[in-house]
C-alpha atoms as a PDB file:
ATOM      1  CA  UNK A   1      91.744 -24.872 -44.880  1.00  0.00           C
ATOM      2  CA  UNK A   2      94.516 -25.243 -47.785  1.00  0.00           C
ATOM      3  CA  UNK A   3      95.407 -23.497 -50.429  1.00  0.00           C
ATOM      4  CA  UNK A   4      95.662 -26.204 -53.343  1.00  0.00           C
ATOM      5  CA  UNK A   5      95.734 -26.015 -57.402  1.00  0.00           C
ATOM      6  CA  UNK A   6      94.713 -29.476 -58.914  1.00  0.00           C
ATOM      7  CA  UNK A   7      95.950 -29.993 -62.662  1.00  0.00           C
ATOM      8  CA  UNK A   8      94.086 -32.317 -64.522  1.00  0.00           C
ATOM      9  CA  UNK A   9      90.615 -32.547 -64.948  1.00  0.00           C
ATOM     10  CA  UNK A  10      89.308 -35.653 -65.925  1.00  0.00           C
ATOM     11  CA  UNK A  11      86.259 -37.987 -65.171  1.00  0.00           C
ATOM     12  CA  UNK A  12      88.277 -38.550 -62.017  1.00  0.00           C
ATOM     13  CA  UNK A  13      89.897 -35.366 -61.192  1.00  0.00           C
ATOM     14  CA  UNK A  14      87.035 -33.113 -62.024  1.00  0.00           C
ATOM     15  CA  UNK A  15      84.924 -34.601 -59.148  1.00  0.00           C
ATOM     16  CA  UNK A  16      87.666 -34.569 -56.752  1.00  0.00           C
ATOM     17  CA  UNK A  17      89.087 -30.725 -57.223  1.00  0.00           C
ATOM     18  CA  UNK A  18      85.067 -30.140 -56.553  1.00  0.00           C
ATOM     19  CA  UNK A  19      85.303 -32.196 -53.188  1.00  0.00           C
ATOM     20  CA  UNK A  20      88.309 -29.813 -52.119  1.00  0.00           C
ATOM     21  CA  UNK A  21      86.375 -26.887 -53.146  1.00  0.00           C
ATOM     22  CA  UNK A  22      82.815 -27.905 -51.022  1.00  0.00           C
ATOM     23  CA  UNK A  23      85.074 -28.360 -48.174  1.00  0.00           C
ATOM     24  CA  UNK A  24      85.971 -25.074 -47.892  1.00  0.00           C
ATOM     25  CA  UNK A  25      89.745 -25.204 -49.738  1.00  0.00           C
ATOM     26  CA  UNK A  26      91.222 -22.917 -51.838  1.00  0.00           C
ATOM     27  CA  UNK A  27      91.076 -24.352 -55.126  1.00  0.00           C
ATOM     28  CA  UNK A  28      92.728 -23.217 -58.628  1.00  0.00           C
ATOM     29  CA  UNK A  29      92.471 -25.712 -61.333  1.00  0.00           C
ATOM     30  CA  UNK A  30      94.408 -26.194 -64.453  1.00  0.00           C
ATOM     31  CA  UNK A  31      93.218 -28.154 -67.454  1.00  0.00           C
ATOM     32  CA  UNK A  32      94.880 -28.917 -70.582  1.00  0.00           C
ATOM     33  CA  UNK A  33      91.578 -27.876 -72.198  1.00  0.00           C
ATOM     34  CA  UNK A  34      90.136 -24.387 -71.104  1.00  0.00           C
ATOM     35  CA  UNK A  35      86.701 -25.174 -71.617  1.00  0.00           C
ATOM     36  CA  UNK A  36      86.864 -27.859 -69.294  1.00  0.00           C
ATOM     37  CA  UNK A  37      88.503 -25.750 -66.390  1.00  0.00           C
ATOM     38  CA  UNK A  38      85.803 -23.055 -67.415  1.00  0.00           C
ATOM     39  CA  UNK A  39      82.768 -26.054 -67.279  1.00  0.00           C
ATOM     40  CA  UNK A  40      84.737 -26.669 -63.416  1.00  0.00           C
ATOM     41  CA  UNK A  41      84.209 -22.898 -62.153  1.00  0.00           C
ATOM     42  CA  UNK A  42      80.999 -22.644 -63.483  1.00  0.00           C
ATOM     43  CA  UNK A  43      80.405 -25.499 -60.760  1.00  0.00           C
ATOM     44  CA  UNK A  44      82.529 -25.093 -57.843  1.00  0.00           C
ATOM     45  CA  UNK A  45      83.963 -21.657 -56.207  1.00  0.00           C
ATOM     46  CA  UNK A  46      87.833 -21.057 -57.429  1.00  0.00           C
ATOM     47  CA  UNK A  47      90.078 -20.232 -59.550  1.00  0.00           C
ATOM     48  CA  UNK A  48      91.847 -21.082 -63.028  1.00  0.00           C
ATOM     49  CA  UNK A  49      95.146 -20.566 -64.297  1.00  0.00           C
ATOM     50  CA  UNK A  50      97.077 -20.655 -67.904  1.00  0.00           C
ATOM     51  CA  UNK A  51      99.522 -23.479 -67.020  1.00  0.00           C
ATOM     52  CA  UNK A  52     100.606 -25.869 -64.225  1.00  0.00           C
ATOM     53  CA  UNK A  53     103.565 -23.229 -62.624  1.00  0.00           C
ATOM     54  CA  UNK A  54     100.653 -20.079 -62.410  1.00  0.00           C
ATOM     55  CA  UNK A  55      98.307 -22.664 -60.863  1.00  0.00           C
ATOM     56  CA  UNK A  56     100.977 -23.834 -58.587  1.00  0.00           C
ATOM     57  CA  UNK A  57     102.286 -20.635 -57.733  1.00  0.00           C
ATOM     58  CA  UNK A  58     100.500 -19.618 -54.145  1.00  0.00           C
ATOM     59  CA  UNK A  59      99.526 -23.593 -53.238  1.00  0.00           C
ATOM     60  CA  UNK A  60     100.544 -25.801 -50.556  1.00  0.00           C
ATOM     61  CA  UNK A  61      99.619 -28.521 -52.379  1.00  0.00           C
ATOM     62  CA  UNK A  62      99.351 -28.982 -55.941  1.00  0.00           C
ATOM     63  CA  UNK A  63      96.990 -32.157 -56.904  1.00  0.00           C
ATOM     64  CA  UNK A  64      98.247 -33.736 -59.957  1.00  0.00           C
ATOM     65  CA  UNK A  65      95.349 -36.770 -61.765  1.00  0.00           C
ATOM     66  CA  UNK A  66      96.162 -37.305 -65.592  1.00  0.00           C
ATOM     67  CA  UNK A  67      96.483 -39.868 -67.823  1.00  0.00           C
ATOM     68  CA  UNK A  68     100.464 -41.540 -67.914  1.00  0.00           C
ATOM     69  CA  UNK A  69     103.826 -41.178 -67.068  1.00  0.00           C
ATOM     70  CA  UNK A  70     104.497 -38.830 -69.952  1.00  0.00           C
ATOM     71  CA  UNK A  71     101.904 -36.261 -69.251  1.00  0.00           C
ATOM     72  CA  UNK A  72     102.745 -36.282 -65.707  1.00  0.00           C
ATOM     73  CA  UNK A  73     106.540 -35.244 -66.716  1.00  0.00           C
ATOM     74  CA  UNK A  74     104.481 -32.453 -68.998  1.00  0.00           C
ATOM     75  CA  UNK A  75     102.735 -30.956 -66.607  1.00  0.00           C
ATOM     76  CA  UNK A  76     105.416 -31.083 -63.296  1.00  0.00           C
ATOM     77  CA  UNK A  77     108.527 -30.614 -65.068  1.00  0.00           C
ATOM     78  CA  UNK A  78     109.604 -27.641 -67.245  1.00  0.00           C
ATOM     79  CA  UNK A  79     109.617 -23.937 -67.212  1.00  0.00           C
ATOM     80  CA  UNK A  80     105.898 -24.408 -66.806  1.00  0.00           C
ATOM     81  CA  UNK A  81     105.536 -27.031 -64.917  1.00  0.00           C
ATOM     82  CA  UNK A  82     104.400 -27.380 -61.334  1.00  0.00           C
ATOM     83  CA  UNK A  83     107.437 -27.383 -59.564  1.00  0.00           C
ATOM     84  CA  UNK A  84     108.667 -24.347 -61.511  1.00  0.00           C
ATOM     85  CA  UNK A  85     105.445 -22.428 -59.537  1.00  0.00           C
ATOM     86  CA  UNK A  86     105.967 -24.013 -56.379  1.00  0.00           C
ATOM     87  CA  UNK A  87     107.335 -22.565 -53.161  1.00  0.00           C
ATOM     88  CA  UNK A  88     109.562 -24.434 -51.035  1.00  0.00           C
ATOM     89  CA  UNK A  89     107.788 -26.551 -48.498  1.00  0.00           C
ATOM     90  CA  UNK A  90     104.682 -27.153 -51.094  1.00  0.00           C
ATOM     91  CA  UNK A  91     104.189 -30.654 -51.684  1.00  0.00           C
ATOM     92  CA  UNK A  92     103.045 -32.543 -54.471  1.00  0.00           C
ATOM     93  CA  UNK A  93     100.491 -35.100 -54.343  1.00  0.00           C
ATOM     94  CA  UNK A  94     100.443 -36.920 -57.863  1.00  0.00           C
ATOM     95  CA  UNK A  95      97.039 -39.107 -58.044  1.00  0.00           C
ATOM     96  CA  UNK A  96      97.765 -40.530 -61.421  1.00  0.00           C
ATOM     97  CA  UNK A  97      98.368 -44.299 -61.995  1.00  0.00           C
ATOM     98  CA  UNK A  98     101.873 -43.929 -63.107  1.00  0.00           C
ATOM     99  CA  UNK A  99     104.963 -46.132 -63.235  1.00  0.00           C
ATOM    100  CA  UNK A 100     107.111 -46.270 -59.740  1.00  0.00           C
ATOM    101  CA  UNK A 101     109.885 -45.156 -61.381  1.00  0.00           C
ATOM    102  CA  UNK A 102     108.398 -42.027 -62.393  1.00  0.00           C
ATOM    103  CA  UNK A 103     107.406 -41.272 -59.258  1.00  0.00           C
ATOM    104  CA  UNK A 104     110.775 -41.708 -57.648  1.00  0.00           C
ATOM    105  CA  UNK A 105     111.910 -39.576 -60.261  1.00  0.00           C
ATOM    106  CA  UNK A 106     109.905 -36.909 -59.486  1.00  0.00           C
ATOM    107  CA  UNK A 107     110.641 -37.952 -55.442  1.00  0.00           C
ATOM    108  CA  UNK A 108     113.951 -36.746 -56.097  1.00  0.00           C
ATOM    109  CA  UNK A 109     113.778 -34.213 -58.121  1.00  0.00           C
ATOM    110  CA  UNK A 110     111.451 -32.100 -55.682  1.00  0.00           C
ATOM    111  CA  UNK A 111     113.921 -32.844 -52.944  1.00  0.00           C
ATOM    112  CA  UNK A 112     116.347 -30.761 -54.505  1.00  0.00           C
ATOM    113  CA  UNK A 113     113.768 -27.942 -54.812  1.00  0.00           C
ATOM    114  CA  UNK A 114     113.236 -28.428 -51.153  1.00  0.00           C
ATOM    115  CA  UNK A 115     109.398 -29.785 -51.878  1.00  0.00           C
ATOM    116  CA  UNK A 116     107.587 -32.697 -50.776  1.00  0.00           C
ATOM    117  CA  UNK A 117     106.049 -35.500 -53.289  1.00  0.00           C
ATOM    118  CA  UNK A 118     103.616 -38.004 -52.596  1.00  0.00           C
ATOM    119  CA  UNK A 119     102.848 -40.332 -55.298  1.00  0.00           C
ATOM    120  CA  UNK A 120      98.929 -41.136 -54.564  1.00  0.00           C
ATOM    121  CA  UNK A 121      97.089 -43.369 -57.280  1.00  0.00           C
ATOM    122  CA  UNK A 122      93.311 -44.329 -56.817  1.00  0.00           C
ATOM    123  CA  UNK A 123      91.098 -46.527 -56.740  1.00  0.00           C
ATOM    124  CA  UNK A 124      87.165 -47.036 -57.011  1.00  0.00           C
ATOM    125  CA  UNK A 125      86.635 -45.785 -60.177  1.00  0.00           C
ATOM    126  CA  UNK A 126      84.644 -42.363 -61.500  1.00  0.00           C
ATOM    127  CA  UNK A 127      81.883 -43.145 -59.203  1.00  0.00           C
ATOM    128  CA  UNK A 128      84.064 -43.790 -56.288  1.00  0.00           C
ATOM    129  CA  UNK A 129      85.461 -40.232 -57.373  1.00  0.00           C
ATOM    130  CA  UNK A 130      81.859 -38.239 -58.058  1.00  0.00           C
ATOM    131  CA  UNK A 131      80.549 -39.730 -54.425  1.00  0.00           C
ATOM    132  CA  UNK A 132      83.949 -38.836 -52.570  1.00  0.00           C
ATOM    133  CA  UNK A 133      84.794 -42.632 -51.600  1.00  0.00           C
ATOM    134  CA  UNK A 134      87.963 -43.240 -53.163  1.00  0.00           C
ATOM    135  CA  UNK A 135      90.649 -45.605 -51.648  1.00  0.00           C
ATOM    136  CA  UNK A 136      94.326 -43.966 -51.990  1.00  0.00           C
ATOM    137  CA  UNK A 137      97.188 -45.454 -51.765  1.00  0.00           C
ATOM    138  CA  UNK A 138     100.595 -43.639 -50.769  1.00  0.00           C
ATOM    139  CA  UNK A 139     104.293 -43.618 -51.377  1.00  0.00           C
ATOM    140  CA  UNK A 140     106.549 -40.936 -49.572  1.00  0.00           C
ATOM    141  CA  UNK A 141     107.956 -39.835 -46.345  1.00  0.00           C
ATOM    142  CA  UNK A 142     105.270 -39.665 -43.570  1.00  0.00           C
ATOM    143  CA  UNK A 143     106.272 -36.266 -42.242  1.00  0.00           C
ATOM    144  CA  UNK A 144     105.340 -35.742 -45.947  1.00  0.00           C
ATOM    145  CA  UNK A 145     101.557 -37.720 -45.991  1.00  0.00           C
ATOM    146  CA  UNK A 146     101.084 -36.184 -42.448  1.00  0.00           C
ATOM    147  CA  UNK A 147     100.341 -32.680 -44.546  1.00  0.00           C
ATOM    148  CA  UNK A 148      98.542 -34.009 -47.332  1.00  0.00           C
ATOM    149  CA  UNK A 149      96.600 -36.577 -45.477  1.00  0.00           C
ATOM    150  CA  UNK A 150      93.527 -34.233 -43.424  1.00  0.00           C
ATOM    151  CA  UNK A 151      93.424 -32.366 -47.187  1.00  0.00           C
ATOM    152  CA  UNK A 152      92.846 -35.390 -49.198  1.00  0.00           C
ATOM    153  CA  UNK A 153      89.764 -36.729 -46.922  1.00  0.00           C
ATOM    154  CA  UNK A 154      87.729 -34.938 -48.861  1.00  0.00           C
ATOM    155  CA  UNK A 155      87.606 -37.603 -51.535  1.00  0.00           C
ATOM    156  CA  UNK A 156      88.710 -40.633 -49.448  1.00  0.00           C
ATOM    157  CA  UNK A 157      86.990 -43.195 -47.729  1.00  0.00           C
ATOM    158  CA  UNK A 158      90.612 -44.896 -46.941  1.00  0.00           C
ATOM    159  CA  UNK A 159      93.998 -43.390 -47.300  1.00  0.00           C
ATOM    160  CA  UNK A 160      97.262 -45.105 -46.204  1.00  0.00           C
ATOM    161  CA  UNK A 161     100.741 -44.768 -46.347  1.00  0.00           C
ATOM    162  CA  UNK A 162     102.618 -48.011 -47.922  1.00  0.00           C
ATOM    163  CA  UNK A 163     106.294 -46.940 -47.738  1.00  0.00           C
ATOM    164  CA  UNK A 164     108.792 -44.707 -49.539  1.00  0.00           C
ATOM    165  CA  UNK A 165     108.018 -42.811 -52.829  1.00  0.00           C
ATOM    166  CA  UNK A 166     106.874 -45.667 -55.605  1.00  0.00           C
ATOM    167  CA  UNK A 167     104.999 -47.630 -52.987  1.00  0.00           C
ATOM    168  CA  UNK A 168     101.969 -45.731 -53.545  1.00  0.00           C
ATOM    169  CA  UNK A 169     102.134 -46.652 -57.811  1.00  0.00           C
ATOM    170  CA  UNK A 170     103.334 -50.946 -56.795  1.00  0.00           C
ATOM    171  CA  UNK A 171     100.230 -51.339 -54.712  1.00  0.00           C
ATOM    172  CA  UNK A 172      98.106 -49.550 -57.394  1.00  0.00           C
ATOM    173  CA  UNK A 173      99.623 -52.283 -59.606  1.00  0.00           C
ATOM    174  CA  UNK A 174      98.347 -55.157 -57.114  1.00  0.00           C
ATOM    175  CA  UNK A 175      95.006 -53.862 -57.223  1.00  0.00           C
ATOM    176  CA  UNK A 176      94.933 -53.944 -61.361  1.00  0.00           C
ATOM    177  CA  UNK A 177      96.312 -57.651 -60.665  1.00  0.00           C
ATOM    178  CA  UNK A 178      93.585 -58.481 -58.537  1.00  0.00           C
ATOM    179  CA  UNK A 179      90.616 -56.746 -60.855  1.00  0.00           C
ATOM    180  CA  UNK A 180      92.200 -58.490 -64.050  1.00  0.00           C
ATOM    181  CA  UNK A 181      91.531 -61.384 -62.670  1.00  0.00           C
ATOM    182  CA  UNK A 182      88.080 -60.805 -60.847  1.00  0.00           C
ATOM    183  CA  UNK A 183      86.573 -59.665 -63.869  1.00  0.00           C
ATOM    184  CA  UNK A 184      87.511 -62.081 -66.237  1.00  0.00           C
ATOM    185  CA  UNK A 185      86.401 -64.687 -63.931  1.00  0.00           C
ATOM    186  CA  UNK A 186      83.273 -63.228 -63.503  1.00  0.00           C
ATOM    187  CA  UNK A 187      82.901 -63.233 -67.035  1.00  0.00           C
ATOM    188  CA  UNK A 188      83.868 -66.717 -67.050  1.00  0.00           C
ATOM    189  CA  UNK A 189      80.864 -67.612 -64.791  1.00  0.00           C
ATOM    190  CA  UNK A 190      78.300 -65.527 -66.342  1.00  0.00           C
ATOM    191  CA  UNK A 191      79.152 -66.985 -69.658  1.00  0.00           C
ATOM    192  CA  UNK A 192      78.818 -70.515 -68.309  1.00  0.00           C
ATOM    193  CA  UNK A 193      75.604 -69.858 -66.385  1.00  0.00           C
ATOM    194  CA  UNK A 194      73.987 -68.452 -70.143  1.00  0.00           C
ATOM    195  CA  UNK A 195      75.404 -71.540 -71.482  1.00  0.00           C
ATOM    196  CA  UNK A 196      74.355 -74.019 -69.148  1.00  0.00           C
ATOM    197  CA  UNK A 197      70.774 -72.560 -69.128  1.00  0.00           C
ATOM    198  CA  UNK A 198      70.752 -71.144 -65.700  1.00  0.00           C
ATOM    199  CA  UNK A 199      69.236 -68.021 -64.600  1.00  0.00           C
ATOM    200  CA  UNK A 200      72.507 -66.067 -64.650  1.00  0.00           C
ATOM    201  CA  UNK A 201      70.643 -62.630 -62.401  1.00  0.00           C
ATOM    202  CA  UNK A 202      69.435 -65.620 -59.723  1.00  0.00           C
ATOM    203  CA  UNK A 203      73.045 -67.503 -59.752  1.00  0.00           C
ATOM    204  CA  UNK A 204      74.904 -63.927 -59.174  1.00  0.00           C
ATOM    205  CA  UNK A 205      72.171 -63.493 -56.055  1.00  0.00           C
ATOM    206  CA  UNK A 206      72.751 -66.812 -54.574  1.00  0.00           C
ATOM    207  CA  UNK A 207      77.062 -66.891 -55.015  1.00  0.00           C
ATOM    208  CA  UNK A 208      77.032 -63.267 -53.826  1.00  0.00           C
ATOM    209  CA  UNK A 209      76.113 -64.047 -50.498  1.00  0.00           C
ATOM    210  CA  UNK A 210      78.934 -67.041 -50.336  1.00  0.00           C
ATOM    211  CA  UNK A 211      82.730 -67.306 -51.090  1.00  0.00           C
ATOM    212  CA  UNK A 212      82.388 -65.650 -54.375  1.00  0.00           C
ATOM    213  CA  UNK A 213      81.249 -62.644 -53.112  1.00  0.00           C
ATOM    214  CA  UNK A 214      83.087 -59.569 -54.957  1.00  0.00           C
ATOM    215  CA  UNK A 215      82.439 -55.662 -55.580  1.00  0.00           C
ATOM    216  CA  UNK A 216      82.980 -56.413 -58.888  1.00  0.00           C
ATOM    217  CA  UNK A 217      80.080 -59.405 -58.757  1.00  0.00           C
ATOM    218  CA  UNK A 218      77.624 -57.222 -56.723  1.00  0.00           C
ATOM    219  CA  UNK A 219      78.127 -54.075 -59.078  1.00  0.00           C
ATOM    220  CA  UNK A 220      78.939 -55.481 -62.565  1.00  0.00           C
ATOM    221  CA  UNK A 221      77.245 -58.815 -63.165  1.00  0.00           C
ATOM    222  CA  UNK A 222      73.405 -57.142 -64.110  1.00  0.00           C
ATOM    223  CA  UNK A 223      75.289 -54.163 -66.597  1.00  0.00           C
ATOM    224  CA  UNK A 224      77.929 -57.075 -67.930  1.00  0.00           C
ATOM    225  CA  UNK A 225      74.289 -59.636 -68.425  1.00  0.00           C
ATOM    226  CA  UNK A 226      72.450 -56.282 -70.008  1.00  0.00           C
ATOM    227  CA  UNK A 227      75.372 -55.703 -72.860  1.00  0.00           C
ATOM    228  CA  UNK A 228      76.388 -52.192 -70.843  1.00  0.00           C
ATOM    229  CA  UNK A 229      79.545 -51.454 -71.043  1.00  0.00           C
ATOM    230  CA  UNK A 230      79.697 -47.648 -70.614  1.00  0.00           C
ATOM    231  CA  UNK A 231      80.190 -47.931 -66.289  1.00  0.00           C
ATOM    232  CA  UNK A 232      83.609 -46.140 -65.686  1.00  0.00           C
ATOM    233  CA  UNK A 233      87.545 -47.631 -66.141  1.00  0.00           C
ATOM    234  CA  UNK A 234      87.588 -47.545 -70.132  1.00  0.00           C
ATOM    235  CA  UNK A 235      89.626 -51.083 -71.167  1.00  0.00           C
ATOM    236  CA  UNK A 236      92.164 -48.646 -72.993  1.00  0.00           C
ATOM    237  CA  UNK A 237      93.480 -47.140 -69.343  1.00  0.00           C
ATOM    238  CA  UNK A 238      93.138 -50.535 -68.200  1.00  0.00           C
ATOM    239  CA  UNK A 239      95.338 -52.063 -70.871  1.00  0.00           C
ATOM    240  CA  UNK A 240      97.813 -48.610 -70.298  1.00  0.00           C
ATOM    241  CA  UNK A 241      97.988 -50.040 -66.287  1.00  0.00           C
ATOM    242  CA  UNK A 242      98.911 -53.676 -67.037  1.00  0.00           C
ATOM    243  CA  UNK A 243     101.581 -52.564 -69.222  1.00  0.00           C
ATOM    244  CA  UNK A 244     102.904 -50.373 -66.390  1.00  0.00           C
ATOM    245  CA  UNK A 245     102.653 -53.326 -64.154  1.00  0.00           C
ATOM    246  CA  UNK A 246     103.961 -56.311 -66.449  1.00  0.00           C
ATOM    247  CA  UNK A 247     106.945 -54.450 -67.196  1.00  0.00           C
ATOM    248  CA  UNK A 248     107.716 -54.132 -63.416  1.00  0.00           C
ATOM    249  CA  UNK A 249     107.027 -57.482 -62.747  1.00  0.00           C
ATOM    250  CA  UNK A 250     109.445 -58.191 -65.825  1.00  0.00           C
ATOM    251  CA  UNK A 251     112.308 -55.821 -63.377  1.00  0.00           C
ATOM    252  CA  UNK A 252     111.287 -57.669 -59.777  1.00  0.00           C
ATOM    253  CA  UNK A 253     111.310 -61.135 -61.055  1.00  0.00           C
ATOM    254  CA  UNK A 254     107.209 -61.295 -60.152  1.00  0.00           C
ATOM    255  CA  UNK A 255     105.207 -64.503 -61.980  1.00  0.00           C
ATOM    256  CA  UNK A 256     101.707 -62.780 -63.128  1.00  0.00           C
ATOM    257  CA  UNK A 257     100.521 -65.408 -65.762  1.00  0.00           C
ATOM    258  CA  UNK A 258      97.025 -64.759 -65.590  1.00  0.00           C
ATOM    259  CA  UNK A 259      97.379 -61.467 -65.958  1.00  0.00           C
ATOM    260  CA  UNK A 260      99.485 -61.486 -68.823  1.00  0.00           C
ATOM    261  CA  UNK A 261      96.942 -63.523 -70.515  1.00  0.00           C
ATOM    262  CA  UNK A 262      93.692 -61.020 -69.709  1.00  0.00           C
ATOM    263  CA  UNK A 263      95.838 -58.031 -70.553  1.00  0.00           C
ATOM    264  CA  UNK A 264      96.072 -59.921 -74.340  1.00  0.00           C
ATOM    265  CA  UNK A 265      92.303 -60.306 -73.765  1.00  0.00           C
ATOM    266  CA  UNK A 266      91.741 -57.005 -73.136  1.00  0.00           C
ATOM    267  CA  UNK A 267      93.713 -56.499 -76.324  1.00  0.00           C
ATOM    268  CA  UNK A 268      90.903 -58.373 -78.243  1.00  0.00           C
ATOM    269  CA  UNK A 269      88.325 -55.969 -76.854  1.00  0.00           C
ATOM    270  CA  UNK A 270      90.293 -53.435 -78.298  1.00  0.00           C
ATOM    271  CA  UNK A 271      90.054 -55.120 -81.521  1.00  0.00           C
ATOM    272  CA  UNK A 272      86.595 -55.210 -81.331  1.00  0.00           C
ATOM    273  CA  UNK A 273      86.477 -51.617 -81.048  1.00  0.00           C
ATOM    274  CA  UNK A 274      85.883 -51.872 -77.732  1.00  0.00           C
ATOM    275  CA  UNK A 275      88.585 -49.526 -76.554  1.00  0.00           C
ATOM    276  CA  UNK A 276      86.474 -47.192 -74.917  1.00  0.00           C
ATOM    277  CA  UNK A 277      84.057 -49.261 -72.903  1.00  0.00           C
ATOM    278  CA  UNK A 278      84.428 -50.467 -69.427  1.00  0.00           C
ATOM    279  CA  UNK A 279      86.832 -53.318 -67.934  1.00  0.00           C
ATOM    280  CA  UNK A 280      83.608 -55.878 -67.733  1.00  0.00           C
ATOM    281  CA  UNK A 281      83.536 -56.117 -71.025  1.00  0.00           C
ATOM    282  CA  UNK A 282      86.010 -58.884 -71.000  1.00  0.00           C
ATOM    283  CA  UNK A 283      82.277 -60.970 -71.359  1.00  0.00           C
ATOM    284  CA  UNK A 284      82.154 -59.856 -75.083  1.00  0.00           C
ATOM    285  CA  UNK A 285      85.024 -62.088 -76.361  1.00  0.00           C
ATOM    286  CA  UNK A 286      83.164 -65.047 -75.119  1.00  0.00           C
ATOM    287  CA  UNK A 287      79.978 -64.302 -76.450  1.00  0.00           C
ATOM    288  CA  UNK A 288      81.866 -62.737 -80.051  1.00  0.00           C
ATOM    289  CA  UNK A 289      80.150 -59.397 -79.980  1.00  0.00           C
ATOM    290  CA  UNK A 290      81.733 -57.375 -82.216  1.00  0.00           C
END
């Protein structure tokens, strides 16, 4: 068993510090917000701290899951930051969907404090988090994921190393590619199915079982057909991750079309004060809701 902090507890990291702790880890969490960290222990067994560097302090890993590139830097860097608590050998593991460049930044940076860093985005959403079945996908050194790896099974149904710190945050970006498209697709067909006067909850059943066949199909199309929009990855994030990912596309020279279109669709959700509901409400610009 390790002894880990997590900072950052969120609809995604609050589940997962509580998957460390029911394994039998050490766990002391630090939130941003007291109350929340308070909410945690009242929950799991641990421990809180006052800031990032107290939390980090005694761990061999320190769990990182917040919301950009910017609060990352707040909570790792600085006199109370992470790596200002951290003892050499501790490693890092930073599950936030951040840009690759801040992760090789912060690659760096902790080899010259003689720690490790993983950068460690995730993916299957809040419920993928609250049932322990995330996919995570890793940049670093493998000596490096070879530490963090048995700890972060608690919360993983897959886990793989991709390559060298930043590889972790580029294939993060190629799943965002591939939902932005699924789901405005899917939108696509359920609208047309309404339109055409078909039985859109019998077409869904009869596609799923052929080439169309999607998670996002199987799991979205009765919510997205019932006006529910309130099941997990908030269009604002989502908008915050295609940003992150056209502008690297923009630096390696990548042709993402269609996603640079349903990223300015997205924006129109936002418009519609839709900020705060969930990616499959792409289906509300075709129908007008607003």
């Amino acid at each position: 068993m390790a002894k880990v902090a997590f900072i950052g507890l969120g609809v995604m990291g609050y589940p997962m510090a509580g998957h460390l702790a029911r394994a039998g880890h050490q766990v002391c969490v630090y939130n941003r917000t007291a109350a929340r960290a308070e909410q945690w222990l009242s929950e799991f067994a641990g421990t809180s701290a006052a800031t990032p560097r107290e939390a980090a302090a005694t761990a061999e890993l320190v769990m990182v899951c917040v919301g950009n590139d910017a609060d990352l830097r707040g909570v790792v860097l600085g006199p109370d930051g992470a790596f200002a608590g951290m003892a050499a050998g501790a490693v890092l593991v930073d599950h936030t969907t951040a840009s690759a460049n801040v992760a090789r930044e912060l690659a760096a940076e902790a080899g010259e404090l003689g720690l490790g860093f993983v950068d460690a985005p995730v993916s299957g959403g809040q419920a993928g988090a609250q049932n322990g079945v995330l996919t995570i996908m890793v940049g670093g050194e493998a000596a490096t994921y070879a530490k963090v790896e048995p700890v972060i099974q608690a919360y993983a149904r897959m886990a793989r190393l991709m390559g060298e710190a930043g590889s972790g945050q580029l294939t993060k970006m190629v799943n965002q590619i591939c939902i932005a498209g699924l789901v405005q697709g899917l939108s696509e067909a359920l609208h047309f199915a309404q339109c055409a006067g078909l039985d859109a909850h019998g077409a869904m059943e009869v596609i799923s079982k052929g080439a169309a066949q999607s998670w996002q199909l199987e799991n979205r199309h009765k919510t997205m057909l019932a006006g529910e929009f309130e099941h997990g990855f908030a269009v604002d994030w989502m908008r915050k991750d295609l940003s992150i990912l056209l502008d690297e596309a923009r630096s390696n020279g990548a042709q993402l079309p269609v996603t640079a279109l349903v990223d300015q669709f997205y924006a129109d959700v936002q418009a519609m004060g839709g900020g705060r509901w969930d990616t499959s409400s792409l289906l509300t610009r075709l129908k007008g809701r607003g």
